[in-house]
Protein backbone atom coordinates (compact mmCIF):
# COMPACT_ATOMS: atom_id res chain seq x y z
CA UNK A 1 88.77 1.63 -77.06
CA UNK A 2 89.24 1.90 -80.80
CA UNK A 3 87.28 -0.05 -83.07
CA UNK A 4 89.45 -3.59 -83.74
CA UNK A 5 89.73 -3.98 -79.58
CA UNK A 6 85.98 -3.67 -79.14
CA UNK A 7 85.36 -6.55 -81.99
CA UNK A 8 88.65 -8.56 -80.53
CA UNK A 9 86.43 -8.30 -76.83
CA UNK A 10 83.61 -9.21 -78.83
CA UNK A 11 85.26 -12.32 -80.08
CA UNK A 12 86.36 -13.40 -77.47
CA UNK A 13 82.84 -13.22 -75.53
CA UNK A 14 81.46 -15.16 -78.17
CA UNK A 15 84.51 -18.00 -78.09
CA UNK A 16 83.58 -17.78 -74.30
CA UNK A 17 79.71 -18.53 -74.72
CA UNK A 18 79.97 -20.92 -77.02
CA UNK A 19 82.18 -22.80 -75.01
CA UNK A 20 79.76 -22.63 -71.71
CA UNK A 21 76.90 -23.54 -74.22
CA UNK A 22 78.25 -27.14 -75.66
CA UNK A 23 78.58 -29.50 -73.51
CA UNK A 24 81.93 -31.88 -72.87
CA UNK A 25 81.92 -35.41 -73.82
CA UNK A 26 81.12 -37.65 -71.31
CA UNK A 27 83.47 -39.07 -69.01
CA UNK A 28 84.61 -42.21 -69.29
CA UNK A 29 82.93 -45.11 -67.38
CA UNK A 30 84.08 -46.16 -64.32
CA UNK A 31 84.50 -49.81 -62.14
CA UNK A 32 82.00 -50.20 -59.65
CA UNK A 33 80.41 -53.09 -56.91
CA UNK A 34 76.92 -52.03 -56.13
CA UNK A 35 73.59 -53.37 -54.98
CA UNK A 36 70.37 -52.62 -57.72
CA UNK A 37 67.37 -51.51 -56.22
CA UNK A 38 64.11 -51.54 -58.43
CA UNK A 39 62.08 -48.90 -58.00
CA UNK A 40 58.57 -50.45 -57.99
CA UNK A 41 58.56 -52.47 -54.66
CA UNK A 42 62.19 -51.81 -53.78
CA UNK A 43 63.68 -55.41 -54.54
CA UNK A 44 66.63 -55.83 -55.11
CA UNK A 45 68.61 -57.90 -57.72
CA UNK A 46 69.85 -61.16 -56.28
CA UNK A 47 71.68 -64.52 -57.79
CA UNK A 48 69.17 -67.23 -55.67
CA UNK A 49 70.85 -68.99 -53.09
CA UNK A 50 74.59 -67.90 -54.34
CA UNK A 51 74.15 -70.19 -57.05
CA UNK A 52 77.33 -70.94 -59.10
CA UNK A 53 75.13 -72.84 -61.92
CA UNK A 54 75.28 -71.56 -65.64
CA UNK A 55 71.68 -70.43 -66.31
CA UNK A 56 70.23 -69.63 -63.31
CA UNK A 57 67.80 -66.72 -63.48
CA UNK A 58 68.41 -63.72 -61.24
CA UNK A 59 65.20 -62.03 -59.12
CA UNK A 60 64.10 -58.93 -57.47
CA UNK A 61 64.14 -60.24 -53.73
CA UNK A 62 64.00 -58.39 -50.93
CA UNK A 63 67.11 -56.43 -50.27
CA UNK A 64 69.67 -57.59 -47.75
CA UNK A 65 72.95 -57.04 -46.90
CA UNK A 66 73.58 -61.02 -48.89
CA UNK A 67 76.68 -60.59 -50.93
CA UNK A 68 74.06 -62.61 -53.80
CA UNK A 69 72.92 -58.70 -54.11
CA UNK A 70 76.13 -56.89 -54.65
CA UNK A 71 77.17 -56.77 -58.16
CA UNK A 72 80.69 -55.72 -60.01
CA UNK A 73 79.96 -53.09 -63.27
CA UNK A 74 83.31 -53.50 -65.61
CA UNK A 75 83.15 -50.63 -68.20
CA UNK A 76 83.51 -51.79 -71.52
CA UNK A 77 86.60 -50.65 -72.91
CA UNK A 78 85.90 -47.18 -75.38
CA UNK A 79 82.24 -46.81 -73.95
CA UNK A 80 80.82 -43.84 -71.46
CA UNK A 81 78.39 -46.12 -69.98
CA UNK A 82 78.43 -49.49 -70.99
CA UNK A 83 79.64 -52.41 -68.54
CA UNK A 84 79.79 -55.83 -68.00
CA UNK A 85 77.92 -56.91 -64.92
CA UNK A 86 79.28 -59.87 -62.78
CA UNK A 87 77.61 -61.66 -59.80
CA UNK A 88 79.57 -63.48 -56.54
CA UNK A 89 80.21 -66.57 -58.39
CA UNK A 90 82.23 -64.66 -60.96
CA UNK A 91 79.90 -65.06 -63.78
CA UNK A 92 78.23 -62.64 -66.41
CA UNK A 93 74.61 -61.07 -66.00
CA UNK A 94 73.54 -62.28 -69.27
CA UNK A 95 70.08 -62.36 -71.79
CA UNK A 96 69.64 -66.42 -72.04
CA UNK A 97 70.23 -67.37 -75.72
CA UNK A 98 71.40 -63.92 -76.82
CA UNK A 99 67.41 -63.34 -77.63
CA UNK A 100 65.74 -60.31 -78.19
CA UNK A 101 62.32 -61.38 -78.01
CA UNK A 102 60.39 -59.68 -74.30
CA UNK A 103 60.29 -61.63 -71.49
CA UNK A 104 64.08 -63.38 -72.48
CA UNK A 105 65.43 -64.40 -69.15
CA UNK A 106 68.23 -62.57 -67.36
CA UNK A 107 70.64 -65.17 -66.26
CA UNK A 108 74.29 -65.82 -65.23
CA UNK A 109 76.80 -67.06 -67.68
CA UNK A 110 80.43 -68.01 -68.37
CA UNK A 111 81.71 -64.68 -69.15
CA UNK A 112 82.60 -64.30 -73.11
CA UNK A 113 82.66 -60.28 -74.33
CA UNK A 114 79.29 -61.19 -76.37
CA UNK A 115 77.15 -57.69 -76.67
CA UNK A 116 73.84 -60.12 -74.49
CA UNK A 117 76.47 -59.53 -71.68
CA UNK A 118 77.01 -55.80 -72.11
CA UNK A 119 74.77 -53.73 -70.13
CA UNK A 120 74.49 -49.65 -70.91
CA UNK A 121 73.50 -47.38 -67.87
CA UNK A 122 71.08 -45.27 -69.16
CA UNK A 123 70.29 -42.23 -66.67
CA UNK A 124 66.04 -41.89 -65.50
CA UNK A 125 65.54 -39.14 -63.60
CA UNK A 126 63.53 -39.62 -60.14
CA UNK A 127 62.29 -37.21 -58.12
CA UNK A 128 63.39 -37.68 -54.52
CA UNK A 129 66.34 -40.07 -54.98
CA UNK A 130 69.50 -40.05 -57.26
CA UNK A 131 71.43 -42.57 -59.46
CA UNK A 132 68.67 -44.40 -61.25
CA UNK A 133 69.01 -46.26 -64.55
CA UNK A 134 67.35 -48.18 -67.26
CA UNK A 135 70.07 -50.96 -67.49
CA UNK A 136 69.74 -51.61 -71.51
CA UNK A 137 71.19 -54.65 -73.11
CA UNK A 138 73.81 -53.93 -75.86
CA UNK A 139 71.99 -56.71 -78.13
CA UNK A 140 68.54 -56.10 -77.67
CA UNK A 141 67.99 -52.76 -76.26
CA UNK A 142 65.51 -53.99 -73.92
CA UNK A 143 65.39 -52.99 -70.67
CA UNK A 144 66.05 -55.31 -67.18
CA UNK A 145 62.41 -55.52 -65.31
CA UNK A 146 60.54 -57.99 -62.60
CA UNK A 147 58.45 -60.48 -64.98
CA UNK A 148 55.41 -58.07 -65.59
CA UNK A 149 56.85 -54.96 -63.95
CA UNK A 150 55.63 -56.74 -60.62
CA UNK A 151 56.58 -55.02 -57.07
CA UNK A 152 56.34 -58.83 -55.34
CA UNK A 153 59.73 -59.79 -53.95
CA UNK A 154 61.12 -63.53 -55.52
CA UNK A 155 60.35 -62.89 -59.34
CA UNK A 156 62.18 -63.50 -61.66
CA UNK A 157 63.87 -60.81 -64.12
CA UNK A 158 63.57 -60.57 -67.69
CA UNK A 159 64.15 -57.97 -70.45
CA UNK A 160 61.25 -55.84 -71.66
CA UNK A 161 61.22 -52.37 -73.91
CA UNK A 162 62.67 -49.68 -71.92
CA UNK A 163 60.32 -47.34 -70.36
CA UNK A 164 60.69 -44.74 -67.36
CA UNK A 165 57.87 -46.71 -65.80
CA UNK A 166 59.40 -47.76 -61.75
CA UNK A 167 59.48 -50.95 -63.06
CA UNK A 168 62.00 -50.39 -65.45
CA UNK A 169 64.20 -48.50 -63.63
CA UNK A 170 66.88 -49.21 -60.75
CA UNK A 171 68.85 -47.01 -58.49
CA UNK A 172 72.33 -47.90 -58.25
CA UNK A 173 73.22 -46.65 -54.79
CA UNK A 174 77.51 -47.17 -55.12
CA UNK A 175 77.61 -45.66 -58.93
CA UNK A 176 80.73 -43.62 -58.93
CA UNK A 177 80.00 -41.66 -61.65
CA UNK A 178 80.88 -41.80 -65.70
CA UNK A 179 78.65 -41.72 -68.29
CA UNK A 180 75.76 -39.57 -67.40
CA UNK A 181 76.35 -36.30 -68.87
CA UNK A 182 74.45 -36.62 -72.08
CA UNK A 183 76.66 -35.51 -75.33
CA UNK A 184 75.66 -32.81 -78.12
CA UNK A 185 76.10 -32.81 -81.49
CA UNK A 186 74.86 -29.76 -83.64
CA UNK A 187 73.50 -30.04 -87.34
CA UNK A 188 74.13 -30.56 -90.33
CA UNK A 189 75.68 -34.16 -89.49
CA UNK A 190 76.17 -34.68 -93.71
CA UNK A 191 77.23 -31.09 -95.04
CA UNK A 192 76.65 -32.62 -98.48
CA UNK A 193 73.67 -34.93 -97.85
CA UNK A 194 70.71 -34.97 -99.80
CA UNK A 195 68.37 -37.84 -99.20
CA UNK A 196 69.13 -39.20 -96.38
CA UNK A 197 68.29 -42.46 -94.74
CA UNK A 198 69.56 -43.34 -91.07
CA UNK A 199 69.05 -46.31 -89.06
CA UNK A 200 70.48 -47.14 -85.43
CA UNK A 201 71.29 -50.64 -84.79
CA UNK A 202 73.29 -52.81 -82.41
CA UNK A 203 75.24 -49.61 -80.85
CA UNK A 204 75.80 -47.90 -83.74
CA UNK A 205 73.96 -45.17 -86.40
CA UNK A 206 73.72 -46.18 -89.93
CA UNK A 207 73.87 -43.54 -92.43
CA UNK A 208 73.46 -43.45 -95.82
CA UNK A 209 72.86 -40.32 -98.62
CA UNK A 210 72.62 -40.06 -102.40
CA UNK A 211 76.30 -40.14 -103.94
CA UNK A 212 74.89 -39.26 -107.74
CA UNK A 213 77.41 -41.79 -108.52
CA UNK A 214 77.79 -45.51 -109.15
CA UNK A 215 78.82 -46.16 -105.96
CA UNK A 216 76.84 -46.90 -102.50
CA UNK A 217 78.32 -45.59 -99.32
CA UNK A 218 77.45 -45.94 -95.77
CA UNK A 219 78.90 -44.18 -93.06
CA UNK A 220 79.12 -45.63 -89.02
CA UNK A 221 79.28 -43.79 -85.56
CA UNK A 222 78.21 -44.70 -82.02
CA UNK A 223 77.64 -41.30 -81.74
CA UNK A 224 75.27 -39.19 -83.68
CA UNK A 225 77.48 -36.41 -83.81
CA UNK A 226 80.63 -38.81 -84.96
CA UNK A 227 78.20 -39.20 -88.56
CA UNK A 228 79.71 -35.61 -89.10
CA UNK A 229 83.24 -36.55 -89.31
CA UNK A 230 82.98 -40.77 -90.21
CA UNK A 231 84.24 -41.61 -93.48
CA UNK A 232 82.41 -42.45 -96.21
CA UNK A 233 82.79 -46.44 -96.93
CA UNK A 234 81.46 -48.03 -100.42
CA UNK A 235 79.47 -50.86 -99.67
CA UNK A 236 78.61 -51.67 -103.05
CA UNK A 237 79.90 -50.91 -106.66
CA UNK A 238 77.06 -50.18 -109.23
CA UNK A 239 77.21 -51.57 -112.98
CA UNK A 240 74.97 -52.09 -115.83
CA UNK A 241 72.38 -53.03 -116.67
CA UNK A 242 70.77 -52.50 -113.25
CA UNK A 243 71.31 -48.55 -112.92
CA UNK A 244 75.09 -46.97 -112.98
CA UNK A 245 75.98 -43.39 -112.59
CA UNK A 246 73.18 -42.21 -110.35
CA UNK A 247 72.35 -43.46 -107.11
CA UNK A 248 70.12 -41.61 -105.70
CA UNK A 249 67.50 -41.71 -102.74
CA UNK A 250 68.34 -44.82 -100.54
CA UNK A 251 67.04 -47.00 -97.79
CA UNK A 252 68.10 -49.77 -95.66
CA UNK A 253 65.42 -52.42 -94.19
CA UNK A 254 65.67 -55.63 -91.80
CA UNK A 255 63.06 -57.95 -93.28
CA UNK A 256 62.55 -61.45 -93.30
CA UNK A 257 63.60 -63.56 -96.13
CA UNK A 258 64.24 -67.21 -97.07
CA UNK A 259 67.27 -67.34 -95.00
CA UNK A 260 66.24 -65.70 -91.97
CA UNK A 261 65.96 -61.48 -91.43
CA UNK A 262 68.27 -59.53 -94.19
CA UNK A 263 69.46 -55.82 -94.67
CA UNK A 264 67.57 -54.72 -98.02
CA UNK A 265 68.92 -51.74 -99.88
CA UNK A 266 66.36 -49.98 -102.20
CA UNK A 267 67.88 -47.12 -104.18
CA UNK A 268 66.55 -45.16 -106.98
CA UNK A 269 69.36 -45.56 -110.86
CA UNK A 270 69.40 -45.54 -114.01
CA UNK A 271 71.48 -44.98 -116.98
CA UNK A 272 74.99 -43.44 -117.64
CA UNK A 273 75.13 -40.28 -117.95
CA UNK A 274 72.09 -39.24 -116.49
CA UNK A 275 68.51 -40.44 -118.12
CA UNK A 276 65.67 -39.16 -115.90
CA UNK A 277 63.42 -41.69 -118.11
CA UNK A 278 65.62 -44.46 -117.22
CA UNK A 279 65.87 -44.62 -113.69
CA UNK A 280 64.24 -47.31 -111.68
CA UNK A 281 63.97 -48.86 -108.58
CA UNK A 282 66.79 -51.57 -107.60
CA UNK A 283 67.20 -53.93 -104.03
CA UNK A 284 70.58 -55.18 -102.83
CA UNK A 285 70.76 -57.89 -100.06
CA UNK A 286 73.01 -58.21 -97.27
CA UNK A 287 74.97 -61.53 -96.54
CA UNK A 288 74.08 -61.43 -92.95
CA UNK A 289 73.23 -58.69 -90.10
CA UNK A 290 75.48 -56.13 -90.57
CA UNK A 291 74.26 -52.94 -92.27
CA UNK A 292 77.49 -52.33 -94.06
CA UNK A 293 76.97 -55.77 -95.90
CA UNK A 294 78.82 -57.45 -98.03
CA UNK A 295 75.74 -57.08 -100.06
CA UNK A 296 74.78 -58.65 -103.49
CA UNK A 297 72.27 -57.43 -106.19
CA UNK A 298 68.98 -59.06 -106.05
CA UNK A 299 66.38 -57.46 -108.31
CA UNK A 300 65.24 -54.96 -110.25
CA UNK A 301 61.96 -53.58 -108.54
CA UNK A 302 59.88 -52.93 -111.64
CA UNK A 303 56.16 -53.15 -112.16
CA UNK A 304 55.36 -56.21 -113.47
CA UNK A 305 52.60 -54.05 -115.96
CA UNK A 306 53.47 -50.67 -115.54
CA UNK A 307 57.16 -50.14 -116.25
CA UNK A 308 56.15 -47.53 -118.79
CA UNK A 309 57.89 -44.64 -117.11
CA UNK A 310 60.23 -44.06 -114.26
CA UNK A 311 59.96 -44.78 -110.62
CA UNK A 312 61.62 -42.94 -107.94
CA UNK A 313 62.18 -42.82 -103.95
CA UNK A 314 61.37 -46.35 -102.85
CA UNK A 315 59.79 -46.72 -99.22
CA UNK A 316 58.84 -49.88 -97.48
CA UNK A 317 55.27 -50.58 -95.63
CA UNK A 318 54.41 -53.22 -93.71
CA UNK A 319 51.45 -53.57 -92.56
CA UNK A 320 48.44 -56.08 -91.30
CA UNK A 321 51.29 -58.61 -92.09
CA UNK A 322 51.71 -57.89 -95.57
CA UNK A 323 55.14 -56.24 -97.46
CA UNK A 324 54.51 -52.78 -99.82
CA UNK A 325 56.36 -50.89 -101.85
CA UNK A 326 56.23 -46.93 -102.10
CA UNK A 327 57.62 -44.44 -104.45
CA UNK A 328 56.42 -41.53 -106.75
CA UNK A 329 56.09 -41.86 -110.70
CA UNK A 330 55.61 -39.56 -113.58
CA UNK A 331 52.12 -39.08 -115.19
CA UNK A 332 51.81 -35.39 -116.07
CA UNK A 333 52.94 -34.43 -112.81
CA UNK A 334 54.20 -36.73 -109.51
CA UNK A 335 51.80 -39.19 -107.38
CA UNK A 336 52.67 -41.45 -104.88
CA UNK A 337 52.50 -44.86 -105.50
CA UNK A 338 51.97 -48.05 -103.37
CA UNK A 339 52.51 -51.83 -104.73
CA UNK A 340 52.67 -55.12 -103.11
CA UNK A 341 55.64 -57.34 -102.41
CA UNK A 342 55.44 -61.01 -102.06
CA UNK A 343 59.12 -61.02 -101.01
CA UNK A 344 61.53 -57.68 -100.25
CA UNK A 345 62.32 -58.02 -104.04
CA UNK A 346 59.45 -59.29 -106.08
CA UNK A 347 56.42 -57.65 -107.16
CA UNK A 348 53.19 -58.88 -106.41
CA UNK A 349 50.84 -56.99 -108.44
CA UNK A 350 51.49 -53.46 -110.37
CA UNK A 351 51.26 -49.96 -109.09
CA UNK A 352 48.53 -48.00 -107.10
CA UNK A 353 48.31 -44.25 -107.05
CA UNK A 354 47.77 -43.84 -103.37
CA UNK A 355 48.30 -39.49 -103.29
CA UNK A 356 47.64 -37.24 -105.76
CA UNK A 357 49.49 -33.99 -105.02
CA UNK A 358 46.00 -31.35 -104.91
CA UNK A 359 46.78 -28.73 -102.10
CA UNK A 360 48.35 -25.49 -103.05
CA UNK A 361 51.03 -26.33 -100.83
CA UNK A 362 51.89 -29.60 -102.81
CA UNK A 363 52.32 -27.51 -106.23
CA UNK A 364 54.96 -25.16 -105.68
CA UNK A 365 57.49 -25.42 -108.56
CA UNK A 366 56.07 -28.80 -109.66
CA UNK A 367 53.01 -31.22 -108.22
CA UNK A 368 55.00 -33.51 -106.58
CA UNK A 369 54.38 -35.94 -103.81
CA UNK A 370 57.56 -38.11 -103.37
CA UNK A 371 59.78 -40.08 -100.73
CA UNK A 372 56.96 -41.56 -98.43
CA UNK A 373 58.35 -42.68 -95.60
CA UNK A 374 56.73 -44.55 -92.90
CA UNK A 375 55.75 -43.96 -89.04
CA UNK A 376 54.19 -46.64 -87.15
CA UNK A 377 52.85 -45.91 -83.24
CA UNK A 378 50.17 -47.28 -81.01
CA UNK A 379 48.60 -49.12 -83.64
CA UNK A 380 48.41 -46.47 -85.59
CA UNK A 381 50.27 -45.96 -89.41
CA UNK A 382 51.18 -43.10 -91.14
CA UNK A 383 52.86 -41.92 -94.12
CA UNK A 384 54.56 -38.99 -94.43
CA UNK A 385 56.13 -37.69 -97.76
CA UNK A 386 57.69 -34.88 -99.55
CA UNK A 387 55.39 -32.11 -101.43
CA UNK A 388 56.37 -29.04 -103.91
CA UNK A 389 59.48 -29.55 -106.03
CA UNK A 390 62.74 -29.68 -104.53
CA UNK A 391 64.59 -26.89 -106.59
CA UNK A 392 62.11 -24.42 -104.34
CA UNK A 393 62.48 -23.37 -101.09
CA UNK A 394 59.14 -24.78 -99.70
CA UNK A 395 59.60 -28.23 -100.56
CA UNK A 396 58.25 -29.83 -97.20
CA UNK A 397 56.17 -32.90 -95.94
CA UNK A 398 53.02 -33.77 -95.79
CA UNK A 399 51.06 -36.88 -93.90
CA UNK A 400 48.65 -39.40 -94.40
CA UNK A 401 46.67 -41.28 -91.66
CA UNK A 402 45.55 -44.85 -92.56
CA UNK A 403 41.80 -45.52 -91.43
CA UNK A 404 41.66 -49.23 -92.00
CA UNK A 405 40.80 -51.12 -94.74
CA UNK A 406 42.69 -52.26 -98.04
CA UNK A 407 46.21 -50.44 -97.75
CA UNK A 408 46.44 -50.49 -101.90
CA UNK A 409 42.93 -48.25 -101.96
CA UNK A 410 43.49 -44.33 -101.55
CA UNK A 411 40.16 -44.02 -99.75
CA UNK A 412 42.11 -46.29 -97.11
CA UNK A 413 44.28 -42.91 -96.16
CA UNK A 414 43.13 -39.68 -94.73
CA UNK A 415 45.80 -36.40 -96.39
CA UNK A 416 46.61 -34.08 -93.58
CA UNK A 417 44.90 -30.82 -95.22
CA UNK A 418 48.50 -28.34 -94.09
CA UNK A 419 51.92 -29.13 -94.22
CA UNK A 420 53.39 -31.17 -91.16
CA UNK A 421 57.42 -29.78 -91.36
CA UNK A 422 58.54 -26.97 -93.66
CA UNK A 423 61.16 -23.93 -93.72
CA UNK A 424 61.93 -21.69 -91.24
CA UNK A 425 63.39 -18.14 -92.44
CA UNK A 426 64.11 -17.53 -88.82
CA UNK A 427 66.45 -20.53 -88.59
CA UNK A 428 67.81 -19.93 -92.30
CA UNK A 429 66.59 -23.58 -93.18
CA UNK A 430 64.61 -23.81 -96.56
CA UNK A 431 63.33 -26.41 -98.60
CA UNK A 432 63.20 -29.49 -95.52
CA UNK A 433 62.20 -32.85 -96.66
CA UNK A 434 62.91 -36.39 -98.10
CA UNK A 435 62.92 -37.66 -94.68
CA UNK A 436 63.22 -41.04 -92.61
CA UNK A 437 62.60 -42.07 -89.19
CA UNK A 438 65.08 -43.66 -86.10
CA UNK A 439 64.55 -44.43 -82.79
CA UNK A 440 67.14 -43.22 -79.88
CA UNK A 441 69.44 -46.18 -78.88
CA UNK A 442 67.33 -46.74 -75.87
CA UNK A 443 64.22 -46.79 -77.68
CA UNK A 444 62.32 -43.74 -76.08
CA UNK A 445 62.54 -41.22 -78.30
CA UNK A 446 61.42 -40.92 -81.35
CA UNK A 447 63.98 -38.69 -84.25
CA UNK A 448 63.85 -37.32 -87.53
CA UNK A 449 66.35 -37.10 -90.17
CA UNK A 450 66.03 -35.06 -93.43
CA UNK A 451 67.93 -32.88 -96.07
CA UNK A 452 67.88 -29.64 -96.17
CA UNK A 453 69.17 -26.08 -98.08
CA UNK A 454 70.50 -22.89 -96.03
CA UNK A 455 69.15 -20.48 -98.43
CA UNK A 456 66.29 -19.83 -100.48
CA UNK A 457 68.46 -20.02 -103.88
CA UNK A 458 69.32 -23.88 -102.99
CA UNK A 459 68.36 -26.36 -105.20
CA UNK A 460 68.06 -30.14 -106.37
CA UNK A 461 71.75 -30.46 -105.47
CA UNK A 462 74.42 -32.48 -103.64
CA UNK A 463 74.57 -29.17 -101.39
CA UNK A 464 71.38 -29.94 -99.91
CA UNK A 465 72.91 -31.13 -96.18
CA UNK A 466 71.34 -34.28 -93.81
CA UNK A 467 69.98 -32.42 -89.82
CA UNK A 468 68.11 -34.83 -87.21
CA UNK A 469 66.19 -33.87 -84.59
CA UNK A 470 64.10 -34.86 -82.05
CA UNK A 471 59.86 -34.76 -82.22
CA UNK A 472 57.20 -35.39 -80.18
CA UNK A 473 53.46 -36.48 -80.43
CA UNK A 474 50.30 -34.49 -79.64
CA UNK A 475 47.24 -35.22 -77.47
CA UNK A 476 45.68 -37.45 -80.83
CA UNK A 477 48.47 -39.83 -81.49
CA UNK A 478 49.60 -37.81 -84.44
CA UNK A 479 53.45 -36.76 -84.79
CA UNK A 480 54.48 -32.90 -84.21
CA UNK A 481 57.71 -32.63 -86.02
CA UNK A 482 58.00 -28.97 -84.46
CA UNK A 483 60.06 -26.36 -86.62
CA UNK A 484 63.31 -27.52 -88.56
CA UNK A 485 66.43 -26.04 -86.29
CA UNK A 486 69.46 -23.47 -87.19
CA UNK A 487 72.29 -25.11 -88.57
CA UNK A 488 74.74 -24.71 -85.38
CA UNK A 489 73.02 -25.00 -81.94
CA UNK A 490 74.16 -27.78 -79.57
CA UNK A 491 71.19 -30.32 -79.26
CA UNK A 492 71.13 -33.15 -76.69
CA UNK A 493 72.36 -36.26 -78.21
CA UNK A 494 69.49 -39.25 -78.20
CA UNK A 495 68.79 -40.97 -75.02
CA UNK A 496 70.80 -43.71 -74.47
CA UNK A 497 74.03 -42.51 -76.41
């Protein structure tokens, strides 16, 4: 065989493996009538007495062969695995009031498309048995559970955070299939990405990256490997004198304001053309729930006796009831800085050096500890943040642990004495960091998303592309962010997709 057949074989072997190795999208959903069987007592859900009554509360009651336990699934046009669920009177399984507060009752309702009356199927695997499900509302992406998880027959249902405890999970016994083969998506999901900040909410991902222009963008999937090909959408045009040219480093929060829970944008600007002594902190606000805005500008975040140099990489704390601000500063070389907020915009007292950058490991190419971003579990906080400059290839992140006690005082946090996440030469990814958090649309996984450079020679630049993956959490409650993964190998999509 002469040399150009062998690598044509070769090629084609490869075209062949990949295409065993990524999985296809999932099928589409399909129409269904089945009874729901909990899987803590074995109740089953029923409408009490066949009522035909807006409101009334469904149960787990002990199964029968009562058509008051045999419900229709209508897939939601577009969706793998989202339905509408109707019971024998013809009305929707619904969450009363559209709430998403626990223990919101699970009622029937006039039918009307609202997302309280959209249901996703989200596969649980148990041994012994097949076809089991959280059965996650669309609006609050709680899960459907017996008041307190209880096995008694006759209580009533409500929505709780999902879990794969039996309470929480139902076997379907006439599901006909759709929906359950979970998707892929490979890295990077920005190619040109630095910075990223990525948020899911109300059956969609969020994502937004430093455009080192005067413009803000966003971009919008269902899918967290749609982020790769969505288009970029401006959101918000940047003028002076609150920072034009280069808007760098952004985050999106939901926090309560004066008119009831906001999106707050915090981005890093400054002067045109570039002034790295300029930039500053800034905060849009959104005009209602929708992470894409319309948003407005609301204030520049400066220290209210410190604004004597600039301020970079904002990050948001709150904790023990009280609003913070993070971000990094210049004094000779780069701490991390806390501040309080009496409001997602206003300052309420100036800046506290919170983390000095002192390890080895903090000091390559520059001391620098910058974008702090926060990770809440269990009761437990931490903070974990950027180290080494970001034109080297061992930028990375470190952690701090908060041990109680006045969240503006340094002694208040414990530093993590070795790095937590940095390159991997085996999986050609260098220089991993400026990172943010998400949670998997069914809320039990936990996900990180960062920037990174596929060679050592990257630097500070737009080039720098946004990866996510999955972590996990060791035997102490602290987060193991594992190794950063190769650029190209299929990962399971988040649970819940």
């Amino acid at each position: 065989m002469t040399r150009t057949r062998c690598l044509s074989a070769l090629l084609a072997l490869l075209t062949l493996a990949v295409a065993f190795l990524v999985a296809p999208p999932a099928s589409a959903a399909v129409a269904f009538t089945s009874t729901a069987v909990n899987q803590n007592g074995g109740n089953c859900v029923d409408l009490p007495g066949g009522s035909t009554a807006n409101g009334t509360q469904l149960r787990a009651f002990a199964c029968s062969s009562d058509a008051n336990q045999s419900f229709a699934h209508t897939p939601v046009q577009g969706t793998s695995d989202t339905y509408t669920i109707t019971t024998r009177s013809g009305q929707c399984v619904d969450v009363h009031g559209a709430s998403t507060a626990d223990n919101a009752a699970i009622i029937q309702w006039p039918c009307h498309g609202g997302t309280n009356q959209r249901w996703r199927l989200v596969p649980v695997s148990v041994g012994g048995t097949d076809k089991t499900f959280n059965v996650v509302s669309v609006s609050s992406g709680k899960c459907v559970t017996p008041s307190g998880g209880s096995s008694a027959s006759d209580t009533g249902l409500v929505q709780l955070p999902c879990s794969a405890a039996n309470g929480r999970v139902w076997r379907l016994p006439a599901f006909t299939g759709g929906g359950t083969t979970p998707g892929t998506f490979t890295n990077p999901i920005a190619q040109r990405g630095p910075d990223p900040w990525l948020t899911y909410h109300d059956g969609y991902y969020y994502l937004a990256t430093t455009t080192w222009n005067s413009t803000v963008t966003m971009r919008k999937s269902s899918t967290l490997a749609g982020l790769a090909t969505a288009p970029e959408q401006v959101v918000f045009n940047l003028t002076r004198p609150n920072g034009a040219g280069t808007m760098w480093a952004p985050e999106f929060h939901l926090l309560d304001g004066p008119n009831g829970k906001r999106w707050y944008f915090y981005y890093t600007a400054g002067r045109e053309p570039f002034d790295l002594g300029t930039q500053r902190i800034h905060v849009l606000e959104s005009a209602g729930l929708d992470p894409m805005g319309p948003y407005t500008f609301k204030a520049d975040l400066l220290d209210p006796t410190q604004d004597n140099t600039w301020e970079l990489d904002p990050g948001i704390l709150q904790l023990n009831g009280k609003l913070y601000l993070l971000g990094t500063f210049y004094n000779g070389s780069q701490p991390m800085f806390i501040r309080p907020l009496s409001n997602p915009w206003t300052a309420s007292g100036t800046r506290r050096v919170l983390s000095t950058p002192t390890y080895s490991w903090e000091t390559v190419g520059g001391a620098v500890n910058e974008g702090a971003e926060v990770l809440q579990r269990n009761g437990r906080t931490f903070i974990v943040y950027s180290a080494s400059h970001c034109s080297t290839p061992d930028y990375k992140l470190g952690m701090l642990t908060y041990n109680g006690g006045d969240p503006l005082s340094s002694s208040s946090w414990v530093k993590s004495p070795n790095p937590v996440f940095q390159r991997s030469n085996a999986n050609g990814v260098y220089g991993p960091g400026h990172n943010g958090f998400f949670k998997s649309p069914d809320g039990t996984e936990d996900w990180i998303v960062y920037h990174a450079n596929s060679s050592a020679s990257g630097g500070c630049d737009m080039n720098r592309s946004t990866r996510a993956q999955k972590f996990t959490w060791n035997a102490d409650g602290t987060p193991n962010f594992g190794t950063p993964v190769a650029l190209g190998v299929p990962l399971t999509a988040p649970s819940g997709e």
